[in-house]
Protein backbone atom coordinates (compact mmCIF):
# COMPACT_ATOMS: atom_id res chain seq x y z
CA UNK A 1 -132.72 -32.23 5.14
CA UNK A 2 -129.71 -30.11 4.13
CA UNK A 3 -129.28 -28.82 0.71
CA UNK A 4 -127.12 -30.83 -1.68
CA UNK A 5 -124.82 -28.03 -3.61
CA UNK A 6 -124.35 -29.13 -7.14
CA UNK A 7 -122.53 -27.88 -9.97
CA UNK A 8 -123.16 -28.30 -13.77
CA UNK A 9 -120.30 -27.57 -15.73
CA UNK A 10 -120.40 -27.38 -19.69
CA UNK A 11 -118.28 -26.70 -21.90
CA UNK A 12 -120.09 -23.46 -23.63
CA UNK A 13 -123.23 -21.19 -23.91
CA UNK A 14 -123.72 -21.98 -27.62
CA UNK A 15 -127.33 -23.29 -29.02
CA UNK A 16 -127.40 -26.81 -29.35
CA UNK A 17 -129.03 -29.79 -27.71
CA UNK A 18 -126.68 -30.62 -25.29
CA UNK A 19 -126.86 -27.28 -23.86
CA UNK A 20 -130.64 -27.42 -23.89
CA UNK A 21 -130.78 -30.10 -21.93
CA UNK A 22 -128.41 -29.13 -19.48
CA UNK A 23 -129.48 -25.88 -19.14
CA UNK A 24 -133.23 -27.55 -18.72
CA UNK A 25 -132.48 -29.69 -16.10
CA UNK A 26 -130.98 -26.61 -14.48
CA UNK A 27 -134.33 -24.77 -14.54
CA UNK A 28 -135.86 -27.12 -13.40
CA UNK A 29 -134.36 -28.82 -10.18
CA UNK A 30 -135.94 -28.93 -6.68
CA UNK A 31 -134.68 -25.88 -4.93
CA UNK A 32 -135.68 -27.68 -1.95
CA UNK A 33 -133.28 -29.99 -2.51
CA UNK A 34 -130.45 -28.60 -4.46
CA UNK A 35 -128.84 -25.36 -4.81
CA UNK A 36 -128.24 -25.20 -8.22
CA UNK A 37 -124.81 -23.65 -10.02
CA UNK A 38 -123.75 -23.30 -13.40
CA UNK A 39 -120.15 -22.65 -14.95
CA UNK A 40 -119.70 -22.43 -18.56
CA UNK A 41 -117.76 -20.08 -21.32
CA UNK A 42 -120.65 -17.50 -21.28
CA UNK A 43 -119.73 -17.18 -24.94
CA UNK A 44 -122.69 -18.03 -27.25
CA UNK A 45 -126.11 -17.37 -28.33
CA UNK A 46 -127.45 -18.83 -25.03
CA UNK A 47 -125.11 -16.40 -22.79
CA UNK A 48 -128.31 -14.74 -21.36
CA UNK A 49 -129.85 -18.11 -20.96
CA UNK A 50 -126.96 -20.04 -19.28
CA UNK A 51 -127.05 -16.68 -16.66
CA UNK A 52 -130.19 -17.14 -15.54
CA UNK A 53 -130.21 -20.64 -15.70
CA UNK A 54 -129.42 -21.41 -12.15
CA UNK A 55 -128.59 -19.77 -8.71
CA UNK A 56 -125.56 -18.83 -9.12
CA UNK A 57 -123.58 -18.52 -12.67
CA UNK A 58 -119.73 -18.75 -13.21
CA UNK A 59 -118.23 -17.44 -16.52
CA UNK A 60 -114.86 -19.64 -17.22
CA UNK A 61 -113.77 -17.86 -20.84
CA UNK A 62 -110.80 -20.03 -21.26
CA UNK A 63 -112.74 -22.95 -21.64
CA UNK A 64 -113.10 -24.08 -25.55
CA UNK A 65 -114.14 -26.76 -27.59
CA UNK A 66 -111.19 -27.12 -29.90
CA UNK A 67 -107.79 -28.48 -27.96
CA UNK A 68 -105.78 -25.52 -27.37
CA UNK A 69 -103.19 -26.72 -24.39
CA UNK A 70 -102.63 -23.29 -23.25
CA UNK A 71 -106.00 -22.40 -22.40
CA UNK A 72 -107.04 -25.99 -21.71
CA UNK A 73 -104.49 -25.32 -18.93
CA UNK A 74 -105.73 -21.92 -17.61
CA UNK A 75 -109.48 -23.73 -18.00
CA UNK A 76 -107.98 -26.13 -15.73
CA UNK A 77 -107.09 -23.80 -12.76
CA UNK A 78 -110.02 -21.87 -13.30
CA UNK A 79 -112.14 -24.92 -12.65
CA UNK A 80 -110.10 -25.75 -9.83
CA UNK A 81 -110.43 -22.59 -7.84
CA UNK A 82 -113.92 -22.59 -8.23
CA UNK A 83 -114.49 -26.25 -6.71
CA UNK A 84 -112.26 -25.34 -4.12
CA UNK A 85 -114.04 -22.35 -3.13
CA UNK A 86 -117.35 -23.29 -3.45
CA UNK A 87 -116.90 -26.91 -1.86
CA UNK A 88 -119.50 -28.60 -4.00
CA UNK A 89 -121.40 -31.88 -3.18
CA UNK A 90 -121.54 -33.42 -6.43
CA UNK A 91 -119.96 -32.03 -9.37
CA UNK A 92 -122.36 -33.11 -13.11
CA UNK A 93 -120.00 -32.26 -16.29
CA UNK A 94 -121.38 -32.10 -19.78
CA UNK A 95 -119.92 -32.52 -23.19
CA UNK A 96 -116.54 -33.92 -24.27
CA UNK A 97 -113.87 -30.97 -22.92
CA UNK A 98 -115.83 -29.87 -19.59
CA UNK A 99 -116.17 -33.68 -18.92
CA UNK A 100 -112.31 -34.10 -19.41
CA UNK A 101 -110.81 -30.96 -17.17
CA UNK A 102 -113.77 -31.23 -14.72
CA UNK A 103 -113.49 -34.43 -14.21
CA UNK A 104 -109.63 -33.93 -13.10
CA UNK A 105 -110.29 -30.88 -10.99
CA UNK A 106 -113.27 -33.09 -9.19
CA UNK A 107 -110.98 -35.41 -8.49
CA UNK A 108 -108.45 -33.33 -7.27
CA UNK A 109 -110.70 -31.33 -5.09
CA UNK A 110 -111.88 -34.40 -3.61
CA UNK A 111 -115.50 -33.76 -4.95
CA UNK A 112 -117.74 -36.37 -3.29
CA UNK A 113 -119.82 -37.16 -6.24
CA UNK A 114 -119.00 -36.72 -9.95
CA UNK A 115 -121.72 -37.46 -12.62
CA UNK A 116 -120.85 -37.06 -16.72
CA UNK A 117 -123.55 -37.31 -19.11
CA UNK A 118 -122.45 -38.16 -22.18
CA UNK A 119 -125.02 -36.36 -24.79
CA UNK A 120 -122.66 -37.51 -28.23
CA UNK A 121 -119.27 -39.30 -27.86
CA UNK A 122 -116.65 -37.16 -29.19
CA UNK A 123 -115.23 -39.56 -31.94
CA UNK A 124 -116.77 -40.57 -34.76
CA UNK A 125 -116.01 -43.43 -37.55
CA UNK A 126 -115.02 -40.61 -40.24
CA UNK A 127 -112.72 -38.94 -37.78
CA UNK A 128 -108.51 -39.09 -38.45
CA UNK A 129 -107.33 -42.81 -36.75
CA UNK A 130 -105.16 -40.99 -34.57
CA UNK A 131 -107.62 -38.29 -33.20
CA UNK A 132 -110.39 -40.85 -32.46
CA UNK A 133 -107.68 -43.29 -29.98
CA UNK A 134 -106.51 -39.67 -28.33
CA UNK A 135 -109.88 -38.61 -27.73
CA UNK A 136 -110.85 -42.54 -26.48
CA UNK A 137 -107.69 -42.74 -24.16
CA UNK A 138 -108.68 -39.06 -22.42
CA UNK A 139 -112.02 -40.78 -21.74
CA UNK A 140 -110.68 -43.93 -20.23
CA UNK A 141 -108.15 -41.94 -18.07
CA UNK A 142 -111.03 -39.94 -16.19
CA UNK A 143 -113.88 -42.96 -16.18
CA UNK A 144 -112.37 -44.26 -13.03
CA UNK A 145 -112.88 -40.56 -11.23
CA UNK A 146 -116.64 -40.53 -11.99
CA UNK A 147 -119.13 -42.14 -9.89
CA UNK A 148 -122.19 -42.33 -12.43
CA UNK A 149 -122.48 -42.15 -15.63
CA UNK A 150 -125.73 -40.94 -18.10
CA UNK A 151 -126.33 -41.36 -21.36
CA UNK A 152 -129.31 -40.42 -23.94
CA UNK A 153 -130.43 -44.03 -25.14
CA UNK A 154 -129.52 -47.78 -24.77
CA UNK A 155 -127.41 -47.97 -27.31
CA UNK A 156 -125.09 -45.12 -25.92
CA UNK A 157 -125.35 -47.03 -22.50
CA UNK A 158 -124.14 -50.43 -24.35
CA UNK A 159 -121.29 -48.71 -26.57
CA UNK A 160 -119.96 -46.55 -23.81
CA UNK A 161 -119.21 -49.98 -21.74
CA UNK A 162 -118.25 -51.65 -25.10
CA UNK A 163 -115.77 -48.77 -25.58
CA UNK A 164 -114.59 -48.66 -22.10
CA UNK A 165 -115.20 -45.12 -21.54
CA UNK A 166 -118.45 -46.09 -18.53
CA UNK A 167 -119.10 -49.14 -16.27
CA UNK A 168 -122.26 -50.25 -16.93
CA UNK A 169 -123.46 -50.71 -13.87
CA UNK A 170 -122.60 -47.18 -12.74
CA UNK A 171 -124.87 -46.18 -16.28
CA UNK A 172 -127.85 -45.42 -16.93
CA UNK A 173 -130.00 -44.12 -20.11
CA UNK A 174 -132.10 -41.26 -19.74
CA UNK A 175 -133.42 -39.89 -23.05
CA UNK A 176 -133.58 -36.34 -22.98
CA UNK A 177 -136.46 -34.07 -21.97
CA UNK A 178 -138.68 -31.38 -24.18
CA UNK A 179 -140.82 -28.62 -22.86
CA UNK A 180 -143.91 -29.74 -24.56
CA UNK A 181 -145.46 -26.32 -24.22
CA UNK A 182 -142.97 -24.54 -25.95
CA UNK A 183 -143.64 -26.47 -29.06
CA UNK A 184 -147.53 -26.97 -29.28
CA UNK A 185 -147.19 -22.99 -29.16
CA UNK A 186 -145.52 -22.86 -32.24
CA UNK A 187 -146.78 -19.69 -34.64
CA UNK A 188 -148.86 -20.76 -37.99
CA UNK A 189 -146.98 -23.01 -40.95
CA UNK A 190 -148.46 -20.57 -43.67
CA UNK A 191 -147.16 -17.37 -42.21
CA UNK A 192 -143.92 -18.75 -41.53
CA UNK A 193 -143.26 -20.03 -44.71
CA UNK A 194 -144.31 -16.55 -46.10
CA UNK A 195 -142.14 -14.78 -43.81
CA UNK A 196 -139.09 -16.62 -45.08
CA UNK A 197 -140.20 -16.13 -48.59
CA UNK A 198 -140.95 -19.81 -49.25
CA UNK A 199 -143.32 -19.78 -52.67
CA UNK A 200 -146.42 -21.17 -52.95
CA UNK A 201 -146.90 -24.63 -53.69
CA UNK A 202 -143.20 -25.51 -52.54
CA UNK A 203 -142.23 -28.60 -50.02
CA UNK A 204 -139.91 -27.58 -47.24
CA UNK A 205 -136.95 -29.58 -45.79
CA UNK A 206 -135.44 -28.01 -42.43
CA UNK A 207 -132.93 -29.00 -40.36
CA UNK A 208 -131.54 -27.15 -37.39
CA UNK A 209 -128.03 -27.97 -36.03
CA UNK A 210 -124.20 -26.14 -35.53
CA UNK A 211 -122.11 -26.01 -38.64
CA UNK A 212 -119.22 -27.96 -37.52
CA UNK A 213 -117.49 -31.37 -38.65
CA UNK A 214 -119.88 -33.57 -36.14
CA UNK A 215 -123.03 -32.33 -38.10
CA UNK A 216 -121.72 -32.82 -41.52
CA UNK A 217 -124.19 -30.00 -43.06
CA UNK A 218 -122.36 -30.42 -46.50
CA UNK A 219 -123.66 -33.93 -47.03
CA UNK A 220 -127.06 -32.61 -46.79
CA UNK A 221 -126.18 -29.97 -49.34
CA UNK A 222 -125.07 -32.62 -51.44
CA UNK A 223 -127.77 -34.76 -51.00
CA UNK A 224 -130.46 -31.82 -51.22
CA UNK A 225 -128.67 -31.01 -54.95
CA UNK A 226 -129.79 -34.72 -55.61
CA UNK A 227 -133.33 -33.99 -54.90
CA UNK A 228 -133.59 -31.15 -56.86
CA UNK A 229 -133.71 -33.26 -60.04
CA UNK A 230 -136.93 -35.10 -58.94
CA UNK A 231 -138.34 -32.53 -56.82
CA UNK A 232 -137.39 -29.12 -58.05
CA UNK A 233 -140.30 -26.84 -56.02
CA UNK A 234 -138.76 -27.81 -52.80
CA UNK A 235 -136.80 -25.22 -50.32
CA UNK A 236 -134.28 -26.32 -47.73
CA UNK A 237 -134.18 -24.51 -44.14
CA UNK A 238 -131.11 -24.82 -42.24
CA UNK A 239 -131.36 -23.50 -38.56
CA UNK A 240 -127.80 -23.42 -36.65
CA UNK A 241 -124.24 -21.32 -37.08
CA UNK A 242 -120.60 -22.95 -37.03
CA UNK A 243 -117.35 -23.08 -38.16
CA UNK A 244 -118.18 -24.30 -41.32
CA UNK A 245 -120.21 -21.85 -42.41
CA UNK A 246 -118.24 -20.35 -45.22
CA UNK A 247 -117.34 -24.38 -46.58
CA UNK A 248 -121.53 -24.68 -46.84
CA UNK A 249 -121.83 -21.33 -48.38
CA UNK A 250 -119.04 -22.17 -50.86
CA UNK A 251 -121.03 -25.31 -51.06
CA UNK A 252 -124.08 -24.16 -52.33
CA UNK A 253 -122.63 -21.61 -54.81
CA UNK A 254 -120.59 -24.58 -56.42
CA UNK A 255 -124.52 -26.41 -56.50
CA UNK A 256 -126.03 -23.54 -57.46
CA UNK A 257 -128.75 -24.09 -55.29
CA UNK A 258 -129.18 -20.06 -54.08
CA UNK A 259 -132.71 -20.12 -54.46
CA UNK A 260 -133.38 -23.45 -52.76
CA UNK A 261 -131.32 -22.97 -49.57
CA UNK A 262 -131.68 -20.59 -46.59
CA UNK A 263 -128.95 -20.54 -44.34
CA UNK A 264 -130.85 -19.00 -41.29
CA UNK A 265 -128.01 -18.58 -38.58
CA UNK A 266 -129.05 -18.94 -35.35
CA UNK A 267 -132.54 -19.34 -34.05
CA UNK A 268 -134.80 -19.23 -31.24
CA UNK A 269 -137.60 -19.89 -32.90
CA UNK A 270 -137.24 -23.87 -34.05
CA UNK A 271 -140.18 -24.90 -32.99
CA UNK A 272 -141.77 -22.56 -35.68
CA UNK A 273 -139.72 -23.63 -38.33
CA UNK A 274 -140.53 -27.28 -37.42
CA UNK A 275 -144.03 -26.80 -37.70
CA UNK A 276 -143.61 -25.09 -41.16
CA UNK A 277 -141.51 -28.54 -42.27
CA UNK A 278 -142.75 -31.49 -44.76
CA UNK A 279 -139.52 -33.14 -43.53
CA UNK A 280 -137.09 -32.83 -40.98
CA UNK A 281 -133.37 -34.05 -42.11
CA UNK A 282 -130.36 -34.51 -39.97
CA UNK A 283 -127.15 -35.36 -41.90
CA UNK A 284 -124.65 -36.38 -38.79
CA UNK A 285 -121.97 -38.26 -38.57
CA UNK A 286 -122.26 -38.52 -34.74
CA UNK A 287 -125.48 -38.31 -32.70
CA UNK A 288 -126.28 -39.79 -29.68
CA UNK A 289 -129.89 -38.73 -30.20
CA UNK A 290 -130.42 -35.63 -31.90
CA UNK A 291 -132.88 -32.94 -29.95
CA UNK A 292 -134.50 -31.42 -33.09
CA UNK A 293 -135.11 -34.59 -34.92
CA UNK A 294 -136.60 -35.76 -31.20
CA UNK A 295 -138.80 -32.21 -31.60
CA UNK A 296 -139.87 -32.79 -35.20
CA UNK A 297 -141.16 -35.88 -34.32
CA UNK A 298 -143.04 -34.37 -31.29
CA UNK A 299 -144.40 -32.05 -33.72
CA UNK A 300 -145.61 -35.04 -36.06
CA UNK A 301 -143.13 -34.12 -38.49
CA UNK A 302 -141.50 -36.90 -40.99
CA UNK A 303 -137.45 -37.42 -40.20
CA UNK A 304 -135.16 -38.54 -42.11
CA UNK A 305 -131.81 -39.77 -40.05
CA UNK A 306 -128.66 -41.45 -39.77
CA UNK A 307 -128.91 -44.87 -38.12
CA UNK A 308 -126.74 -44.15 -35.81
CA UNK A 309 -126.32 -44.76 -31.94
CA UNK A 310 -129.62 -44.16 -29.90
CA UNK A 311 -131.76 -42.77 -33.03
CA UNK A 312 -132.98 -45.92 -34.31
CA UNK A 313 -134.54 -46.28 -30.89
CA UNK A 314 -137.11 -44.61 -31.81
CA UNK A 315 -137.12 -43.67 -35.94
CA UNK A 316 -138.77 -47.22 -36.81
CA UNK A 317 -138.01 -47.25 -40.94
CA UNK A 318 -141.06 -46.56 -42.50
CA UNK A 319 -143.29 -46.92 -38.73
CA UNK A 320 -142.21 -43.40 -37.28
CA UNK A 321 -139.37 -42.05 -40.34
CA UNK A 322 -136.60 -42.94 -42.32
CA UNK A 323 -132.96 -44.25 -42.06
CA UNK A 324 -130.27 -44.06 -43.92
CA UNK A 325 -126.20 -45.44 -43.68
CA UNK A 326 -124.67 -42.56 -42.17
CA UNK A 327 -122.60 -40.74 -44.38
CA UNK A 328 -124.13 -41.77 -47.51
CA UNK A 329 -125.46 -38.86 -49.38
CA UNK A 330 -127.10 -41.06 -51.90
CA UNK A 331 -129.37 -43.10 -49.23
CA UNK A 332 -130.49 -39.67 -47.76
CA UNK A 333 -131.49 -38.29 -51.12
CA UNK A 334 -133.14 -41.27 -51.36
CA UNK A 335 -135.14 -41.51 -48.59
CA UNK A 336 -135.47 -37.51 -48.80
CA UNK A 337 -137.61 -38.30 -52.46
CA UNK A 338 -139.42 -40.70 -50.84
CA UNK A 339 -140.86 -38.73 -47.48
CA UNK A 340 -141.55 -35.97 -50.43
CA UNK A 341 -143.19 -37.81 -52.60
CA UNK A 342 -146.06 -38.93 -50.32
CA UNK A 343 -148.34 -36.79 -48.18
CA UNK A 344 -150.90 -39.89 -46.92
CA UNK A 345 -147.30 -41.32 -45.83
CA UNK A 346 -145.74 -38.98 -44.06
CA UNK A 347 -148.83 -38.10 -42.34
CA UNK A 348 -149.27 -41.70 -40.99
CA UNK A 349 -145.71 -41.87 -39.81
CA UNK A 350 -145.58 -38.25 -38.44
CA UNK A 351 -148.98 -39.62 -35.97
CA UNK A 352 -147.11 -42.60 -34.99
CA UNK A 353 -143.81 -40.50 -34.38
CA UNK A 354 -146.16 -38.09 -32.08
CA UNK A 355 -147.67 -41.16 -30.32
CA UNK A 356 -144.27 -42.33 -29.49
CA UNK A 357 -142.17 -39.59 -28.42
CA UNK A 358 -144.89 -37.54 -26.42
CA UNK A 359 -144.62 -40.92 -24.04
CA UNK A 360 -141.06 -40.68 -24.15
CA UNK A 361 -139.26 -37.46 -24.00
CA UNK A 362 -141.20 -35.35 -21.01
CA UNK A 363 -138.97 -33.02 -19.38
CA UNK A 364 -140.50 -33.25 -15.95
CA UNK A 365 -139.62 -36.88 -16.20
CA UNK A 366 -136.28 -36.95 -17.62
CA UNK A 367 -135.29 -34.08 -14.68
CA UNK A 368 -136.91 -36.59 -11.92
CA UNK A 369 -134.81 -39.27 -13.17
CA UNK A 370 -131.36 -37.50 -12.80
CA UNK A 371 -132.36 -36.39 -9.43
CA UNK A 372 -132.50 -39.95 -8.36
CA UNK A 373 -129.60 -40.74 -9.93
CA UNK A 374 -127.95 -37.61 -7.72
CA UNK A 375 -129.77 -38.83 -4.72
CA UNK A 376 -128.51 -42.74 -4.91
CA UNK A 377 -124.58 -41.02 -5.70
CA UNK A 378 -125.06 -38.84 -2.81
CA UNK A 379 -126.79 -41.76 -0.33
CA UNK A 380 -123.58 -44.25 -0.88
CA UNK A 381 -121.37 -41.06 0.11
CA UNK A 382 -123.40 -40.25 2.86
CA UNK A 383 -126.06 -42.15 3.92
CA UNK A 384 -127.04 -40.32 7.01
CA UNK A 385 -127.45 -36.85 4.98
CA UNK A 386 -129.66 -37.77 2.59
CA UNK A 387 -133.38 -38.89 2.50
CA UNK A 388 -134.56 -42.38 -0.06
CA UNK A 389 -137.06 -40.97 -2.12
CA UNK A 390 -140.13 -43.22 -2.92
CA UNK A 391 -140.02 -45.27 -5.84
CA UNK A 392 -141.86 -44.51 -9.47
CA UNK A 393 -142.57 -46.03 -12.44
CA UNK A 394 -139.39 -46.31 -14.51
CA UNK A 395 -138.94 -44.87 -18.05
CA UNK A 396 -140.47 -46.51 -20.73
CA UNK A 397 -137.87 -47.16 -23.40
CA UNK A 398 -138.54 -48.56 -27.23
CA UNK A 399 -136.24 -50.93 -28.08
CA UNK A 400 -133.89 -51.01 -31.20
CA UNK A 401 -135.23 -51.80 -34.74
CA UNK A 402 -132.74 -52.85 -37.19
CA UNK A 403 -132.48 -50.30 -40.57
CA UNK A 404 -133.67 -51.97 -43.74
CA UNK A 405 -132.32 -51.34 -46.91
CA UNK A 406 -132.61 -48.05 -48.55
CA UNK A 407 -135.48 -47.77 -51.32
């Protein structure tokens, strides 16, 4: 059988969980089957990763998050020439500004199969009116040039079709996959805490995620000041670098909260700092699942989260963590005092959160499932190239539960 050649194209080499999971599934696919190629901006704390990533690696620097026409445009033609010289069978984009040129070059290079997963939409509810319908039109215009679509939970998979930016029966949910062995050989809590100079005695919130608009990291400084007043021996950890740095900074010197925040930049060592967590807190305005929290909970670790898109798939309030009305700084200091305030609780919902996601989120599993999704694309394009693989168990899924009110 002849080797399908596939590229993933993202938007950027920075840490985060979309790139995680790309760059996963890139590590991980048959080389039997696929010869594997990667094309990102190689800027970004996961440059070295994102090179060795997959067979063959191609740097586009033009290509940027924020809009910027003039080197959305050179982006454009550098995407181009690639698919045109490399004549790929199936083309898989990630994130919101790969998705949108790649998507346009596939098509224009006649691309046989075009996959985008989406890992977050890239609108929110607290975004500008008029930036949330530009960003929706761009994704209607390139949904009829993409032959499958993925998405990280049921919830994604039902607003995508309710939004019009996927067909639904071109869609399907795959939640995203964790190396189990990198976290279960995570260093010791104590020494970790005493490395980053937590005292004795003190609780520990972390959370670990880019400093940019999406992630909202100054409602959790807001919320954390809250806290303070009924729990004053606790430390906040915050894992991640951004844009927004210098507004979080200026954030916690208006709080005063010097000695009860860490801003740790950027880390490769999360699972560490998970294990050294009472709580794990995410304070997003847009998440389609949210890697870390999905890792705390692996971890056993208490969460408290937005209840928002695919998260409340599996944070049951008060079963396996906590949610809150996204955007409310109140609710999450709320629910922040309660996780604190007892141990016998969090440790019963940090087992059930274990339980849970360790039958959930394998990586092995979630890779097996986009292969088939390739391998069904490719078989419709081509039927007499490609071999039916045998059928497996699908992936379990918990359903929905509705968020109760806020203690």
């Amino acid at each position: 059988m002849k080797k399908s050649k596939i590229l993933h194209l993202i938007t950027h080499a920075a840490f985060g969980g979309s790139q995680d999971n790309t760059f996963c599934t890139c590590e991980r696919h048959d080389r039997r089957r696929y010869e594997v190629h990667l094309a990102c901006n190689p800027e970004g704390e996961w440059e070295e990763r994102a090179r060795g990533a997959a067979d063959a690696f191609h740097p586009l620097p033009s290509l940027v998050t924020p809009i910027r026409p003039w080197s959305d445009l050179r982006a454009l033609f550098q995407i181009l020439r690639l698919l045109r010289r490399e004549k790929f069978d199936l083309v898989h984009t990630h994130t919101a500004k790969a998705g949108f040129l790649g998507r346009l070059a596939a098509w224009a290079c006649r691309v046989p199969v075009v996959i985008h997963t989406y890992h977050a939409f890239p609108f929110h509810d607290f975004l500008p009116a008029w930036k949330r319908s530009l960003f929706l039109a761009m994704e209607r215009l390139v949904q009829p040039l993409t032959d499958r679509f993925i998405t990280l939970s049921k919830r994604q998979r039902i607003d995508a079709g309710r939004f019009g930016m996927a067909r639904p029966a071109d869609t399907k949910a795959i939640y995203t996959g964790i190396d189990f062995s990198k976290l279960d050989t995570a260093g010791d809590p104590q020494i970790i805490r005493q490395t980053l100079g937590v005292p004795d005695g003190w609780q520990v919130v972390v959370t670990a995620a880019r400093l940019d608009p999406a992630k909202a990291p100054q409602l959790l400084i807001e919320a954390f000041g809250q806290l303070l007043r009924s729990h004053p021996k606790t430390m906040l950890l915050i894992a991640g670098e951004g844009e927004l740095r210098p507004q979080v900074e200026a954030c916690i010197e208006r709080l005063k909260l010097h000695d009860h925040v860490r801003l740790l930049g950027f880390r490769s060592d999360v699972p560490d700092l998970l294990r050294a967590a009472d709580v794990f807190a995410f304070s997003s305005l847009s998440e389609a699942m949210g890697r870390a929290m999905v890792e705390a909970m692996l971890l056993g670790r208490t969460v408290v989260v937005p209840a928002i898109h695919g998260i409340p798939e599996i944070v049951r309030h008060g079963q396996t963590g906590f949610l809150y009305a996204v955007g409310d700084a109140g609710q999450l200091a709320r629910q922040l005092c309660v996780a604190l305030a007892s141990p016998s609780e969090r440790a019963r919902m940090g087992a059930n959160a274990r339980s849970l996601t360790r039958r959930l989120f394998d990586v092995n599993h979630m890779v097996d499932q986009i292969e088939r999704t390739y391998e069904q694309a490719l078989l419709l394009k081509n039927p007499a190239a490609i071999s039916v693989l045998p059928q497996v168990p699908g992936q379990q899924v918990a359903e929905p539960v509705p968020l109760e009110r806020a203690a």
